[in-house]
Protein backbone atom coordinates (compact mmCIF):
# COMPACT_ATOMS: atom_id res chain seq x y z
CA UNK A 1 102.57 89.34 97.89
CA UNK A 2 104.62 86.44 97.31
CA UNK A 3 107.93 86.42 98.67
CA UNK A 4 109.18 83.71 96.79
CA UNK A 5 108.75 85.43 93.16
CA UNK A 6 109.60 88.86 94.81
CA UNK A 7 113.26 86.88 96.46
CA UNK A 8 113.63 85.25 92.90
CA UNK A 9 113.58 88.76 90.87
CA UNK A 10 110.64 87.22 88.89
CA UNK A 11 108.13 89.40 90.35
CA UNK A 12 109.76 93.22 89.66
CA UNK A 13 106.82 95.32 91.64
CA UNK A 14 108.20 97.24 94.38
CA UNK A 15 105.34 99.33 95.77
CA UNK A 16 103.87 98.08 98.82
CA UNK A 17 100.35 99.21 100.43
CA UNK A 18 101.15 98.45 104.24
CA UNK A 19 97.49 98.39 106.19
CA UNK A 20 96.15 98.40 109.54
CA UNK A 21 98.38 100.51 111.02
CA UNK A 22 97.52 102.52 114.02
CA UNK A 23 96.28 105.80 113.42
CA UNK A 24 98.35 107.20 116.00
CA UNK A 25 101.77 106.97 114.21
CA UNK A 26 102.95 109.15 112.20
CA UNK A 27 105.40 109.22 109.23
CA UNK A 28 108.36 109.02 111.65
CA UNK A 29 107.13 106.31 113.75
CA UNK A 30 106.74 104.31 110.61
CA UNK A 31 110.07 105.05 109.70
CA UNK A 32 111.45 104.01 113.01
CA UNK A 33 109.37 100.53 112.77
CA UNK A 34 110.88 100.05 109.30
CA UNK A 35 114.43 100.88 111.14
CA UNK A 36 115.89 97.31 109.71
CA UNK A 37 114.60 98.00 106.20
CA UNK A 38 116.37 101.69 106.27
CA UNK A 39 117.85 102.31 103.04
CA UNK A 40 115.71 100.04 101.42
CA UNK A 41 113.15 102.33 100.23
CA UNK A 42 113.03 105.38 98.41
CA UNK A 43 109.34 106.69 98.65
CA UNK A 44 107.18 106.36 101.85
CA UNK A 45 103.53 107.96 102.47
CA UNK A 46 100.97 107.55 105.52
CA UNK A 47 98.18 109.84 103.76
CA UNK A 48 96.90 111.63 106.83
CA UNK A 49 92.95 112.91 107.95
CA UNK A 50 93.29 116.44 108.31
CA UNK A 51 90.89 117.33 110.40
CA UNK A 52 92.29 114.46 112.85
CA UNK A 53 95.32 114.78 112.02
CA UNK A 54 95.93 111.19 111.85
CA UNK A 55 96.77 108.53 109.45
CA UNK A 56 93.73 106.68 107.49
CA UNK A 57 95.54 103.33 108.68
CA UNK A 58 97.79 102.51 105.43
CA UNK A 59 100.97 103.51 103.95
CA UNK A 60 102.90 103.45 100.48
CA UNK A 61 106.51 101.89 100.64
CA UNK A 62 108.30 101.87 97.66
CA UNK A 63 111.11 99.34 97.82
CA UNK A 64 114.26 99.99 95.97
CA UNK A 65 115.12 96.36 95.23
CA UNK A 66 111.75 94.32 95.09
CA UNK A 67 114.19 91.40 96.06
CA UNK A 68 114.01 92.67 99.57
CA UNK A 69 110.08 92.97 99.79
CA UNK A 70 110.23 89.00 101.92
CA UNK A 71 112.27 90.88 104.69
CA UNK A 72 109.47 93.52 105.26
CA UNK A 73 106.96 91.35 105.26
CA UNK A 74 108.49 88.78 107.25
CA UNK A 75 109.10 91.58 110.37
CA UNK A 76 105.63 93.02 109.59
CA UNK A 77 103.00 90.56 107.36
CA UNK A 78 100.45 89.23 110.53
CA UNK A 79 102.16 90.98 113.44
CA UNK A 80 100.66 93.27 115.57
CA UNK A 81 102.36 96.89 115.71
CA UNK A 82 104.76 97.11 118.40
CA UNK A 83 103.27 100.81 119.50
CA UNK A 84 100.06 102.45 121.43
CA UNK A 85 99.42 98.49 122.29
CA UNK A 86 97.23 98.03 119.53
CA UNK A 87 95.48 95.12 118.37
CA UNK A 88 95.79 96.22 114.66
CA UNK A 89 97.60 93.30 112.63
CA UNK A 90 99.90 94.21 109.58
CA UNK A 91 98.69 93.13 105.74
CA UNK A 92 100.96 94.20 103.52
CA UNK A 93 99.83 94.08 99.12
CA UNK A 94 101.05 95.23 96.83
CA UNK A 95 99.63 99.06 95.76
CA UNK A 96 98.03 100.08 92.56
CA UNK A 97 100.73 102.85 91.31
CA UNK A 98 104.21 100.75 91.18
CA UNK A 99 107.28 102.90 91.55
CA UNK A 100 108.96 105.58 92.60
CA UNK A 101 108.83 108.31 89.50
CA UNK A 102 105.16 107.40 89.33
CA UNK A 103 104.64 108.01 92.57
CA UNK A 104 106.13 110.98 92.48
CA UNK A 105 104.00 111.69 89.16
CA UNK A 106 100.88 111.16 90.94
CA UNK A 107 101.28 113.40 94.18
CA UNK A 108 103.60 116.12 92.63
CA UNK A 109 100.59 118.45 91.46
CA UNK A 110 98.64 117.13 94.11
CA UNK A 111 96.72 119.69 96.57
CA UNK A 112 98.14 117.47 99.01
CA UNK A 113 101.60 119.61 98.40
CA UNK A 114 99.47 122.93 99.93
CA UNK A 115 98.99 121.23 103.29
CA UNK A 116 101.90 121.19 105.59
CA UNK A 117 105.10 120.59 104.00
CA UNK A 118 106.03 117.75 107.37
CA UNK A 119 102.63 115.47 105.77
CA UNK A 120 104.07 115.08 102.41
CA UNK A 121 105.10 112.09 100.84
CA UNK A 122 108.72 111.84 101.26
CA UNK A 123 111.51 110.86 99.38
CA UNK A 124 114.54 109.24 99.71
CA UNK A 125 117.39 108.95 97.23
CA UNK A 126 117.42 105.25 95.60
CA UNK A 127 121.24 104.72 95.18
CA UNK A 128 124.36 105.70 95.14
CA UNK A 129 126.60 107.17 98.23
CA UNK A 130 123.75 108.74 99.15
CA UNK A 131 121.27 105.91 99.21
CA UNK A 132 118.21 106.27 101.76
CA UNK A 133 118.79 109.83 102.56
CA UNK A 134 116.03 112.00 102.15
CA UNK A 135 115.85 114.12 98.82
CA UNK A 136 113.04 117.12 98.58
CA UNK A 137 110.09 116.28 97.10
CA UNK A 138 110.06 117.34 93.64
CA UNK A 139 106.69 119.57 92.76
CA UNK A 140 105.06 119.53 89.41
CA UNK A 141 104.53 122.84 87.01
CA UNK A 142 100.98 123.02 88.53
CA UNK A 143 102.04 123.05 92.42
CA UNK A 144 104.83 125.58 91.26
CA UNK A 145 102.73 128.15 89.51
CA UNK A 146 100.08 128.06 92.59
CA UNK A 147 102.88 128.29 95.39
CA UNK A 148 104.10 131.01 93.24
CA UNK A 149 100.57 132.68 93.07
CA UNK A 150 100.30 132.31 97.31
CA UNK A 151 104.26 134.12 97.54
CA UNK A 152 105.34 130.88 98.07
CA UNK A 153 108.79 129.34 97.32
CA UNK A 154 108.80 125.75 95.26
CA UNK A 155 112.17 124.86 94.86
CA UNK A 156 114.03 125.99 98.09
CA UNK A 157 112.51 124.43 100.75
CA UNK A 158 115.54 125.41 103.61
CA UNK A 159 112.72 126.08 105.99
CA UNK A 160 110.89 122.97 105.71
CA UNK A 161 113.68 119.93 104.67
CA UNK A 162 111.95 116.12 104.86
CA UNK A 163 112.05 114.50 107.62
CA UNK A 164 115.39 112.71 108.35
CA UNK A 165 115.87 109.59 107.94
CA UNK A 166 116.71 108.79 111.38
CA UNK A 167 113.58 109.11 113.38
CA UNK A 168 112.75 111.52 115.88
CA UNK A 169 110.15 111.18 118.70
């Protein structure tokens, strides 16, 4: 990632992979470690293992403004985590799927949306006064008809909101 194309505007990706974390923290953690880039990004996922359940080490961040990407990687690029005193070093590329609708595209039908609701991606809203609040995750027409099948309720999700934005420990 080049931070002097992404600072310019000449570069226009915004979708980060962030690796090496430590498999102890969890979506809220990550949020809390990204505390100075709050409100900078509107789409954030540390795919979990399931049977562990901990994270596989890496994270999608979609930044809202891809001319902010140099001050996430200059807190995080080469710098060991600041939790669980691990030895795990940040690397930060950019991620195959760029953006926040596709994103969204590619994990709204997702089986991923049958496991609990807390390990979803989540989603924040990208502007306006509500900027970098958290927005439900919208489900795709699949997702819908097989929550629907289980008795399941896709749209109101009062039960189960996304995480805030704040962190909680």
């Amino acid at each position: 990632v080049s931070t002097q194309s992404t600072g310019s505007g000449e570069d226009r990706r915004t979708t980060l992979m962030v690796k090496n974390i430590p498999n102890k923290y969890s979506q809220r953690m990550l949020i809390e470690a990204f505390e100075d880039s709050e409100g900078l990004f509107d789409f954030l996922y540390l795919p979990i293992d399931f049977s562990n359940r901990c994270n596989v080490g890496y994270a999608f961040v979609n930044m809202i403004d891809p001319r902010r990407i140099p001050l996430l990687i200059e807190n995080f690029e080469g710098k060991k985590w600041p939790r669980f005193n691990s030895d795990k070093v940040c690397a930060i590329t950019y991620a195959r799927i760029q953006g926040k609708q596709n994103l969204i595209q590619h994990f709204q039908n997702s089986s991923l949306l049958l496991e609990d609701k807390k390990l979803r991606p989540l989603v924040f809203f990208s502007d306006g006064p509500r900027q970098g609040e958290p927005q439900p995750f919208p489900v795709g027409p699949a997702q819908r008809e097989r929550e629907a099948a289980n008795g399941d309720s896709a749209g109101a999700d009062a039960d189960n909101p996304p995480a805030p934005a704040a962190p909680l420990i």
